[in-house]
N, C-alpha and C. Protein backbone atom coordinates (compact mmCIF):
# COMPACT_ATOMS: atom_id res chain seq x y z
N UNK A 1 -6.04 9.99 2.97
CA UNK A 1 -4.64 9.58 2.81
C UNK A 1 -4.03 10.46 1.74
N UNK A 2 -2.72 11.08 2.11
CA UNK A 2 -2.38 11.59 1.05
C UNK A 2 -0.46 11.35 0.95
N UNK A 3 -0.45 11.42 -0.40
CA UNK A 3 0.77 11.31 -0.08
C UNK A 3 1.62 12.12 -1.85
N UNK A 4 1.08 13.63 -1.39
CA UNK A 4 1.50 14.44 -2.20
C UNK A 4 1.93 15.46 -1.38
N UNK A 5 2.76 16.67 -2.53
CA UNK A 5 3.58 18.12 -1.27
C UNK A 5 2.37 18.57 -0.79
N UNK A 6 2.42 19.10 -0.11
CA UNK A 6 1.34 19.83 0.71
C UNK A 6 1.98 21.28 1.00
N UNK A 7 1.43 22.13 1.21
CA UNK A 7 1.52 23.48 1.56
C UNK A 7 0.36 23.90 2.36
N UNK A 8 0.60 24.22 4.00
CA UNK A 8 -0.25 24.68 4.87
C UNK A 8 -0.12 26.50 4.61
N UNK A 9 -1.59 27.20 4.68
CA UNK A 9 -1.83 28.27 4.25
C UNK A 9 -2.96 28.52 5.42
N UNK A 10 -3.13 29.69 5.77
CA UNK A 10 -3.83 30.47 6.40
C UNK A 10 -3.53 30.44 8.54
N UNK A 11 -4.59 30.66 8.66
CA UNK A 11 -4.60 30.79 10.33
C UNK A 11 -4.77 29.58 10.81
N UNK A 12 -5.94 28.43 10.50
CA UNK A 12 -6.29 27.18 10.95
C UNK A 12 -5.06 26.12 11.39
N UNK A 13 -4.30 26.34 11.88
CA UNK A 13 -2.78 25.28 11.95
C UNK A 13 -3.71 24.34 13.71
N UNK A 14 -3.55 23.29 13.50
CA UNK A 14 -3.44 22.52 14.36
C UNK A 14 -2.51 22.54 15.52
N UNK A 15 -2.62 22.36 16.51
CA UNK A 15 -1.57 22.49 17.86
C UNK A 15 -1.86 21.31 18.57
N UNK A 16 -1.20 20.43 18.36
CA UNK A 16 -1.74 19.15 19.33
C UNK A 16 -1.09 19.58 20.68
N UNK A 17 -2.03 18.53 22.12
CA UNK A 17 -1.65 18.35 23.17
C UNK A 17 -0.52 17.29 22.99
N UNK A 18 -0.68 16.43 22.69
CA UNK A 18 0.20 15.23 23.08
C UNK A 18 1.05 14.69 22.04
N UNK A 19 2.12 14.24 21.88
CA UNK A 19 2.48 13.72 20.95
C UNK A 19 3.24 12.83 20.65
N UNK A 20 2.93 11.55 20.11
CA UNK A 20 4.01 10.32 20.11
C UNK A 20 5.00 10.14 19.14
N UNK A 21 6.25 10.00 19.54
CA UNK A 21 7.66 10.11 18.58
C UNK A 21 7.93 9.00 18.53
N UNK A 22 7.98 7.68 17.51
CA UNK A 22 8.20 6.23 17.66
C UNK A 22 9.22 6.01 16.09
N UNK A 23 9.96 4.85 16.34
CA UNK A 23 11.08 4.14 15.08
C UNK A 23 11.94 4.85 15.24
N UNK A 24 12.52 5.29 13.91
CA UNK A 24 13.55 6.23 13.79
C UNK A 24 14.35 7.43 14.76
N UNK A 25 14.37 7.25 15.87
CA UNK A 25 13.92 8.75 16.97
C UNK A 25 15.67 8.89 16.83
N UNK A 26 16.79 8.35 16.81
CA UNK A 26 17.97 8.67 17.23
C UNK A 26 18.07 10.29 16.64
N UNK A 27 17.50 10.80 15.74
CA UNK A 27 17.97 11.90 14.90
C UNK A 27 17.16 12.74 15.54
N UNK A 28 15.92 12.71 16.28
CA UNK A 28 15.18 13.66 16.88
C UNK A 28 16.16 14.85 17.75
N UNK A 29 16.17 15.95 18.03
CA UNK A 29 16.71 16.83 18.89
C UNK A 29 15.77 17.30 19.78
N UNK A 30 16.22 17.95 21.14
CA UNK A 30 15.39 19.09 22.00
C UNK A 30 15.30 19.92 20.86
N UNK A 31 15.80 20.81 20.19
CA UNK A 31 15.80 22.06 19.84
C UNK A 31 14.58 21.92 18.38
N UNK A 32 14.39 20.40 17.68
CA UNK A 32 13.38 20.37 17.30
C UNK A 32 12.32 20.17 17.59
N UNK A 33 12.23 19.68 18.98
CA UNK A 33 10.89 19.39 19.41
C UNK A 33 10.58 20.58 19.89
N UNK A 34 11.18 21.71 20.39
CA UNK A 34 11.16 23.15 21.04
C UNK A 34 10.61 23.78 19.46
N UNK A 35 10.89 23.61 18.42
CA UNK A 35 10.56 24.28 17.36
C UNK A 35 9.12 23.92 16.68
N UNK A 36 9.20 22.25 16.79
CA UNK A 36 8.21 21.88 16.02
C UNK A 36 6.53 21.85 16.77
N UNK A 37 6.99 21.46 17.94
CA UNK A 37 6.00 21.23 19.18
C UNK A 37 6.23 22.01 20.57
N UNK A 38 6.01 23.18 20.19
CA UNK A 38 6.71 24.26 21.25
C UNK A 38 5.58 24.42 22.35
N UNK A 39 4.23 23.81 22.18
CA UNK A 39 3.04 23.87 23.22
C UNK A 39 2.30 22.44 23.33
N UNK A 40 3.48 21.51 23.08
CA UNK A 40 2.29 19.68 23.00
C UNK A 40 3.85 19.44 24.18
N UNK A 41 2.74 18.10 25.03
CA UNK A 41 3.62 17.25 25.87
C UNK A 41 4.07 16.26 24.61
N UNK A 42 5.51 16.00 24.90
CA UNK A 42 6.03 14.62 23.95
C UNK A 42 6.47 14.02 24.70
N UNK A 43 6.19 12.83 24.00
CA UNK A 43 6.42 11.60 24.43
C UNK A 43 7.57 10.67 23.47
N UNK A 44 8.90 10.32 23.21
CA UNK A 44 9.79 9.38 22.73
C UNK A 44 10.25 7.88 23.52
N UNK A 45 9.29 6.93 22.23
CA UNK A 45 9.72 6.02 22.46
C UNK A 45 10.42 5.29 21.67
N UNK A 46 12.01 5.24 22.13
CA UNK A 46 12.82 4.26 20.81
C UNK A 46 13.86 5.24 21.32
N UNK A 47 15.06 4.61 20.81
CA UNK A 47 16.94 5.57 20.84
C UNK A 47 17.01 7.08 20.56
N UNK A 48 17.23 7.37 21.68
CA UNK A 48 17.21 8.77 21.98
C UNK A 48 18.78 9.45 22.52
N UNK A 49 19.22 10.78 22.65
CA UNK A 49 20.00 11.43 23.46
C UNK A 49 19.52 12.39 23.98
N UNK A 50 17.54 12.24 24.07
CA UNK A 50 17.70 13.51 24.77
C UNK A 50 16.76 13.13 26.30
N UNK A 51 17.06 14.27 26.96
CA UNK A 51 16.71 13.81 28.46
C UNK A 51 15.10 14.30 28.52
N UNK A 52 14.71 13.68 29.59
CA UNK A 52 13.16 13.77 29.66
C UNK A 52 13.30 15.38 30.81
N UNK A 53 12.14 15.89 30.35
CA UNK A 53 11.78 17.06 31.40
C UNK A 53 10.53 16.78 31.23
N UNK A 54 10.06 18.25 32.04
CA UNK A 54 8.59 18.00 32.57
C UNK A 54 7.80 17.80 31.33
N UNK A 55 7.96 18.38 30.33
CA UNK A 55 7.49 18.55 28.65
C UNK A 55 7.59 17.22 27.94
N UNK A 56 8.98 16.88 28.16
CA UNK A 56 9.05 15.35 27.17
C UNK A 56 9.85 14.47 27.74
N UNK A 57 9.15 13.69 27.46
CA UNK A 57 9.12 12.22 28.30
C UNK A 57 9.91 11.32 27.43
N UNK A 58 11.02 10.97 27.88
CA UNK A 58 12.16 9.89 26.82
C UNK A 58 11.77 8.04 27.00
N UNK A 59 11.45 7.21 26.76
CA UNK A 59 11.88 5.93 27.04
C UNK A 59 12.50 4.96 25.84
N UNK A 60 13.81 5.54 26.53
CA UNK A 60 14.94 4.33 25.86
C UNK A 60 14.59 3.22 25.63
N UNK A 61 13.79 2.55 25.43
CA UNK A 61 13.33 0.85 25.06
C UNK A 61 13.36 0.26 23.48
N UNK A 62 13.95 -0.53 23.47
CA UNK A 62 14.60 -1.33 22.25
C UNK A 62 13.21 -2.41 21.76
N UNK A 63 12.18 -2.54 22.60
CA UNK A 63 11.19 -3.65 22.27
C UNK A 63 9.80 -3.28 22.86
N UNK A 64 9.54 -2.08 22.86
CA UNK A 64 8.15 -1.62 23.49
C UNK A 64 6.75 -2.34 23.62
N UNK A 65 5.65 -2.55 24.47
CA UNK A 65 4.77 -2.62 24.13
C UNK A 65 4.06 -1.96 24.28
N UNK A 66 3.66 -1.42 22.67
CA UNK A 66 2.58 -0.80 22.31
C UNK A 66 1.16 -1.01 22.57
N UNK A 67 0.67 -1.63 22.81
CA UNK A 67 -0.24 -2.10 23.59
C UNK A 67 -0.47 -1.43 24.58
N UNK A 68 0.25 -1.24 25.45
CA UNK A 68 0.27 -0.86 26.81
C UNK A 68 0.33 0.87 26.79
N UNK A 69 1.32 0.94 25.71
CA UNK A 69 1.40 2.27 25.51
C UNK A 69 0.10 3.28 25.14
N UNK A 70 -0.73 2.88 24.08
CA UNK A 70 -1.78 3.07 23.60
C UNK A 70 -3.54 2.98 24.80
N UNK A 71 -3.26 1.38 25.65
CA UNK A 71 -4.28 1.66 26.87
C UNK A 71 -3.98 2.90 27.96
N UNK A 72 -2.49 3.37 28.21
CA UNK A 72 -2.29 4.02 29.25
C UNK A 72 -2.55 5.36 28.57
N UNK A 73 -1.64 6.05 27.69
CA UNK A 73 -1.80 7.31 26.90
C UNK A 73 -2.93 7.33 25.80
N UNK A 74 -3.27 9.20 25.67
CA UNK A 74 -3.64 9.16 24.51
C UNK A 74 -3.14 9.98 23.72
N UNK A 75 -3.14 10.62 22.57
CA UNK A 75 -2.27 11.06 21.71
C UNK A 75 -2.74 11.63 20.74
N UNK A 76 -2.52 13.02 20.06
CA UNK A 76 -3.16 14.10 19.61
C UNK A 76 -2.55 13.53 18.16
N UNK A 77 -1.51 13.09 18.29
CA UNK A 77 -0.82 13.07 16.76
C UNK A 77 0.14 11.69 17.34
N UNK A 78 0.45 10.72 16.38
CA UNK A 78 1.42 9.85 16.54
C UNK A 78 2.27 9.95 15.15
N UNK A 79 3.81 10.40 15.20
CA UNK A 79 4.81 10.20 14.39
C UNK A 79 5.58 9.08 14.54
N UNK A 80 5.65 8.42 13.24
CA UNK A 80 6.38 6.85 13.03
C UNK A 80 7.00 7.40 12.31
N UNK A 81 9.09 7.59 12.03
CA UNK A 81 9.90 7.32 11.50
C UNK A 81 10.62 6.48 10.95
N UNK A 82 10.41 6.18 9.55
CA UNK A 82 10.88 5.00 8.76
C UNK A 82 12.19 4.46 9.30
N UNK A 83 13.01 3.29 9.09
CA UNK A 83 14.13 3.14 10.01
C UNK A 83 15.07 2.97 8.78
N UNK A 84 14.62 3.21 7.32
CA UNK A 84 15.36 3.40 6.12
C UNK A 84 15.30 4.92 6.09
N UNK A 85 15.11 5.93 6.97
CA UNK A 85 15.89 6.86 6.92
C UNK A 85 16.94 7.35 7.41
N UNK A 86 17.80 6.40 7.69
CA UNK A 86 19.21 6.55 8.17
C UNK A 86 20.32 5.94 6.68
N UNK A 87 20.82 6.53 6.00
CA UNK A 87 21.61 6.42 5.11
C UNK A 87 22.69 5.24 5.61
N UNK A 88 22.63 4.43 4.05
CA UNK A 88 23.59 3.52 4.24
C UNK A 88 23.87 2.20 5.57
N UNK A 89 22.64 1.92 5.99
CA UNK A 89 22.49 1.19 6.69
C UNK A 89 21.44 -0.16 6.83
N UNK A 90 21.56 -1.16 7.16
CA UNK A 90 20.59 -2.35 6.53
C UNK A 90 20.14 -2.75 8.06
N UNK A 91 19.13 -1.91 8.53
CA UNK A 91 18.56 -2.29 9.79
C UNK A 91 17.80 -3.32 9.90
N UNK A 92 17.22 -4.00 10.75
CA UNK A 92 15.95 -5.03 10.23
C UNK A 92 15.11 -4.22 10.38
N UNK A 93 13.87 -4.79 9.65
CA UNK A 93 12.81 -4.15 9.22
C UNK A 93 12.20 -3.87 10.40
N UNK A 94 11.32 -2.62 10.52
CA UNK A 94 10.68 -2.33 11.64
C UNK A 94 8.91 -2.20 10.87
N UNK A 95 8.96 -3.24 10.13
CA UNK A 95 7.34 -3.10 9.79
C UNK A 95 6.54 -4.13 10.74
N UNK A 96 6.91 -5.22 11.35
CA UNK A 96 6.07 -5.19 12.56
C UNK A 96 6.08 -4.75 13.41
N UNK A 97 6.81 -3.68 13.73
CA UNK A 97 6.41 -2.40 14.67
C UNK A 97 5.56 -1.68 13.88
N UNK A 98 5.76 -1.30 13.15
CA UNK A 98 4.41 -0.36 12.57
C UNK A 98 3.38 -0.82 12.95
N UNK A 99 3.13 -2.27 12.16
CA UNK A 99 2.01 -2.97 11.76
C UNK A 99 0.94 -2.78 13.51
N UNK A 100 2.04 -3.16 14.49
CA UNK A 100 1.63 -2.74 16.16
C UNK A 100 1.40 -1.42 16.15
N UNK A 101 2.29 -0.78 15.90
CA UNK A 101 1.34 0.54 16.29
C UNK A 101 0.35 1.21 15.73
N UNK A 102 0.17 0.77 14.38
CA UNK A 102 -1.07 1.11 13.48
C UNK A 102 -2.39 0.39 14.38
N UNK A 103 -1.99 -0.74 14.47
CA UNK A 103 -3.21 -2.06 14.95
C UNK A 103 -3.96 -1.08 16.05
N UNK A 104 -2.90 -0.65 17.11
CA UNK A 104 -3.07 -0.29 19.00
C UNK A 104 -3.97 1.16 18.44
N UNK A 105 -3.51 2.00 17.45
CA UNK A 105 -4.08 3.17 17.26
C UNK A 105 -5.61 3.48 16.62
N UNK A 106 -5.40 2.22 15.60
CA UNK A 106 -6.67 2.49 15.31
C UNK A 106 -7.57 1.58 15.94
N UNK A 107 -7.15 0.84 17.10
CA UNK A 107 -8.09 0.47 17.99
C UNK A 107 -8.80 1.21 19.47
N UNK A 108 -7.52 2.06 19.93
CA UNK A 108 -7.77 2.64 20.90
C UNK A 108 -7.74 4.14 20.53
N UNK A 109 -7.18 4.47 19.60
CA UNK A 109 -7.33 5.95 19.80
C UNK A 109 -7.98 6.21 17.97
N UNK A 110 -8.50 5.77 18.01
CA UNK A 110 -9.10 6.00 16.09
C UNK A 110 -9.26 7.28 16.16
N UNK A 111 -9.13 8.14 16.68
CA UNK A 111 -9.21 10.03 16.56
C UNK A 111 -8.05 10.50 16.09
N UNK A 112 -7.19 9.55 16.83
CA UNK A 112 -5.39 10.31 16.56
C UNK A 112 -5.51 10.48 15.19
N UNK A 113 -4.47 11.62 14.41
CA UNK A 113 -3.81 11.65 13.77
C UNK A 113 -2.55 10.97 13.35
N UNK A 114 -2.04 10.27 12.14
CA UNK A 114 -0.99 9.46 12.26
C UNK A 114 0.28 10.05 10.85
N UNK A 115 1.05 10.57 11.52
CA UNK A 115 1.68 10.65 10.21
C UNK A 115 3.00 9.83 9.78
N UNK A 116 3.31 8.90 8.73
CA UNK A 116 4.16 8.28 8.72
C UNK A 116 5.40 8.88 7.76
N UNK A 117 6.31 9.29 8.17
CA UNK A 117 7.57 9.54 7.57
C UNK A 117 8.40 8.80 7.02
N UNK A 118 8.66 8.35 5.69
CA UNK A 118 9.06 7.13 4.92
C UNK A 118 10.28 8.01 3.98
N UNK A 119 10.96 6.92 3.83
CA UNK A 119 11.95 7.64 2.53
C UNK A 119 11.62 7.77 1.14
N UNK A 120 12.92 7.86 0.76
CA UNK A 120 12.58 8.65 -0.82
C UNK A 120 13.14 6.45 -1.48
N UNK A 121 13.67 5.84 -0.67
CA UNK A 121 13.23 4.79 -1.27
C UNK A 121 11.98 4.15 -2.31
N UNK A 122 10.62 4.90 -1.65
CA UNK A 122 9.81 4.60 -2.70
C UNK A 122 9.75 5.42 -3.51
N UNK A 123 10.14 6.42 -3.85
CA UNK A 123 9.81 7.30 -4.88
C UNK A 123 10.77 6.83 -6.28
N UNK A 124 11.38 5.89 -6.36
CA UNK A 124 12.10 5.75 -7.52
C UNK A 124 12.08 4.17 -8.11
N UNK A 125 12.49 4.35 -9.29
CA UNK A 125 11.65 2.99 -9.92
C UNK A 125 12.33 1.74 -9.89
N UNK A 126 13.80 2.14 -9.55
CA UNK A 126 14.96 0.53 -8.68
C UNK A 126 14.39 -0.16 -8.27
N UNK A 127 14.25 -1.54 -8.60
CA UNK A 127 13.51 -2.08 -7.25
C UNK A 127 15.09 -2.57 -6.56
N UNK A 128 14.95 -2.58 -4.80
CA UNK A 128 15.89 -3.23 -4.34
C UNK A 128 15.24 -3.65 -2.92
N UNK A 129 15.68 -4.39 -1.53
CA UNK A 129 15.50 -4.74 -1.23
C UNK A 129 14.87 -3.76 0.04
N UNK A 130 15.51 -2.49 0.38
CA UNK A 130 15.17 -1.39 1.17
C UNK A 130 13.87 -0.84 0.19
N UNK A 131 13.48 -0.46 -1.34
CA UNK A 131 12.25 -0.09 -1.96
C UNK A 131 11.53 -0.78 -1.28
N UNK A 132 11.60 -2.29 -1.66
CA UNK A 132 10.34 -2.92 -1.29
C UNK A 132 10.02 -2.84 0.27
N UNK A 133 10.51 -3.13 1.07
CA UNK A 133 10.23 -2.94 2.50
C UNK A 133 9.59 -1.46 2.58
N UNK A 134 10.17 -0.42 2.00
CA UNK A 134 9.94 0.88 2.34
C UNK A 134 7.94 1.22 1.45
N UNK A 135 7.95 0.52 0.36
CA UNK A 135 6.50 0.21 -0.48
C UNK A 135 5.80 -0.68 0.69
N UNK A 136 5.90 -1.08 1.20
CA UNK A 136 5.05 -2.97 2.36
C UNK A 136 4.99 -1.53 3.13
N UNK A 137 5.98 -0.88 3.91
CA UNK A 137 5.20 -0.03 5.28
C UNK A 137 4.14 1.25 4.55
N UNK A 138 4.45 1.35 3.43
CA UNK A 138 3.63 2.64 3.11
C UNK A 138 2.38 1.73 2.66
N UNK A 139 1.94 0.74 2.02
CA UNK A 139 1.05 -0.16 1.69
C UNK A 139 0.49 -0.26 2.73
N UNK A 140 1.58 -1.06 4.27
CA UNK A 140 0.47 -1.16 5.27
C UNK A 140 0.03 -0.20 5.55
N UNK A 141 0.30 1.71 6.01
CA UNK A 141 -0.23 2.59 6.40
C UNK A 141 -1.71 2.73 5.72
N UNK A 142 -1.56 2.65 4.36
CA UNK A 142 -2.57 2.82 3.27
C UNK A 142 -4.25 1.63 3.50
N UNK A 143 -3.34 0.64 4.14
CA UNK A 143 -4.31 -0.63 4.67
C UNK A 143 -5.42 -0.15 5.37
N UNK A 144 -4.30 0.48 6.83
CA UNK A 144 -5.09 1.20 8.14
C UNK A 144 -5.71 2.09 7.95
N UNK A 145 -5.70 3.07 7.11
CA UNK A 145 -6.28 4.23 6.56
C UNK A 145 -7.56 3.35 6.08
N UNK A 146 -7.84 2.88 4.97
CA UNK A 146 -8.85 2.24 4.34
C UNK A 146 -9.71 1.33 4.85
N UNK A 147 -8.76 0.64 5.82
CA UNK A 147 -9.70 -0.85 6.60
C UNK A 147 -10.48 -0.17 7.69
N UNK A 148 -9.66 0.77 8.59
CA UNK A 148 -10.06 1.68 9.99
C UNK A 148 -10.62 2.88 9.92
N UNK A 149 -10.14 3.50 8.51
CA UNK A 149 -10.68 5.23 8.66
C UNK A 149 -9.45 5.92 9.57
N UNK A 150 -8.11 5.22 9.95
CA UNK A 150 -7.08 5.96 10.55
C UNK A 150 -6.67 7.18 9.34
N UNK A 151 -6.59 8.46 10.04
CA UNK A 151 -6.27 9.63 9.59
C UNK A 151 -4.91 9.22 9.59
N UNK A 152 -4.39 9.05 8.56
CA UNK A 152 -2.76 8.96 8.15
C UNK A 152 -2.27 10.04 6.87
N UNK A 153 -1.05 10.35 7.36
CA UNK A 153 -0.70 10.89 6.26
C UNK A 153 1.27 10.24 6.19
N UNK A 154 1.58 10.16 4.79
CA UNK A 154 2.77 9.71 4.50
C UNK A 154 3.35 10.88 3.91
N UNK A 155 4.65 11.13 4.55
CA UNK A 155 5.72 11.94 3.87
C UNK A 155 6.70 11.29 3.32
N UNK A 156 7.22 11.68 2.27
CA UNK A 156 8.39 10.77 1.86
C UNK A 156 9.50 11.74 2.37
N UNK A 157 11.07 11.80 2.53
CA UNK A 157 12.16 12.88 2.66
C UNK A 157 13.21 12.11 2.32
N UNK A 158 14.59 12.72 2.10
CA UNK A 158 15.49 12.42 2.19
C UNK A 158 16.16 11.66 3.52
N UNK A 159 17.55 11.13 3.43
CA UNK A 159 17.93 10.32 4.66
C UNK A 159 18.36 11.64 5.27
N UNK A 160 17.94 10.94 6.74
CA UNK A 160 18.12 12.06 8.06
C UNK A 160 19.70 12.14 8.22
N UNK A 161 20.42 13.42 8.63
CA UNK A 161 21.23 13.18 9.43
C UNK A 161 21.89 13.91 9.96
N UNK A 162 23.21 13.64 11.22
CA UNK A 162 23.26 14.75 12.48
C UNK A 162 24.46 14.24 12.72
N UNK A 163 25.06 15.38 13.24
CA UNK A 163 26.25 15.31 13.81
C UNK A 163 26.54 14.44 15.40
N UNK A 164 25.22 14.68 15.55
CA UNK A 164 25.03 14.42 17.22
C UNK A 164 24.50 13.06 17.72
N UNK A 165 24.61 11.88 16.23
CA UNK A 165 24.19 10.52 16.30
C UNK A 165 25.26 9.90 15.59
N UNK A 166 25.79 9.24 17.36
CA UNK A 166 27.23 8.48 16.83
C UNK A 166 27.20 7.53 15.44
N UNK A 167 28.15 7.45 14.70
CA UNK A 167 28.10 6.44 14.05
C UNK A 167 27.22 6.97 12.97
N UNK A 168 26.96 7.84 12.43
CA UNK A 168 25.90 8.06 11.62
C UNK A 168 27.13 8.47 10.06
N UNK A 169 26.35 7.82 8.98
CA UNK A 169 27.21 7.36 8.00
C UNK A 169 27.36 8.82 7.06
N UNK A 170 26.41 9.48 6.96
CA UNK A 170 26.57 11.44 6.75
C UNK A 170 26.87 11.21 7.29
N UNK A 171 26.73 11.95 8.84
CA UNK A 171 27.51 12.86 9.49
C UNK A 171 29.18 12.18 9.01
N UNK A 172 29.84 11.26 9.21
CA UNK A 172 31.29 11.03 8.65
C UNK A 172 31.71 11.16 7.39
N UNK A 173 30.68 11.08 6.13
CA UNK A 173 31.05 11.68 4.84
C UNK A 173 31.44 13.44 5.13
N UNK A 174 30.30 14.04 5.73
CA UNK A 174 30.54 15.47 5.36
C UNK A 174 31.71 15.83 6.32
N UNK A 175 32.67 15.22 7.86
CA UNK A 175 33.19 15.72 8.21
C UNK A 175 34.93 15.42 7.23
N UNK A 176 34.80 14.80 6.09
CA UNK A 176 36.08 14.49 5.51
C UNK A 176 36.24 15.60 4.80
């Protein structure tokens, strides 16, 4: 588990086949998945605008089961996007979604790789009501890692944001 900067160095870079995009996805683009995962099939599940092709597979679903998802696929890498990385917004918590997809992964696929993308909520010493939720999902990741041996890693970043996700509270600051 780590959850310091990292700097990848040399030839050894990983290339997954498969790859699961789950939570946060509205901010995802084609042109990043073309950049980031330019040789893995993807897979998005959760609010999307982008269309499925033969490469990546979209499902719009608001209440997934993971379960199902996890017996049918398997998955080289699974990315979970915090849902406190959307600025200025009080979503409900999506830590029992995590808590499901941590459970399904390190039951059925304990090989995957898991990386969880969290905000800069925890990095500062406020407590408020988005910290603590944003500390409980990085705690639970830290759980699964320790209880299962799930290969997790946590990034913290700034809030996401795009021109190309209606309603998004950046994107309308920077166009004033």
């Amino acid at each position: 588990l780590q959850k310091a900067r990292s700097v990848i160095k040399g030839q050894n870079v990983f290339t997954p086949k498969s790859v699961l995009l789950l939570g946060n996805t509205g901010y995802i683009t084609e042109s990043f998945i073309d950049a980031a995962f330019y040789e893995s099939r993807v897979m998005i599940v959760g609010e999307s605008n982008i269309k499925s092709t033969s490469r990546i597979k979209v499902y719009n679903i608001k209440a997934p089961s993971y379960e199902k998802i996890f017996d049918t696929y398997e998955f080289d890498v699974v990315i979970y996007l915090a849902s406190e990385l959307s600025y200025d917004t009080t979503p409900e918590s999506d830590a029992e979604a995590l808590r499901s997809v941590l459970e399904n992964a390190s039951k059925k696929c304990p090989d995957t790789r898991f990386l969880y993308i969290s905000s800069l909520d925890c990095a500062f010493n406020e407590k408020s009501g988005r910290s603590v939720l944003a500390h409980s999902k990085e705690n639970l990741c830290e759980y699964y890692h320790g209880e299962y041996c799930l290969d997790i890693k946590i990034i913290r970043i700034p809030y996401l944001y795009s021109a190309l996700k209606k309603g998004d509270f950046l994107e309308r600051v920077f166009e004033q």
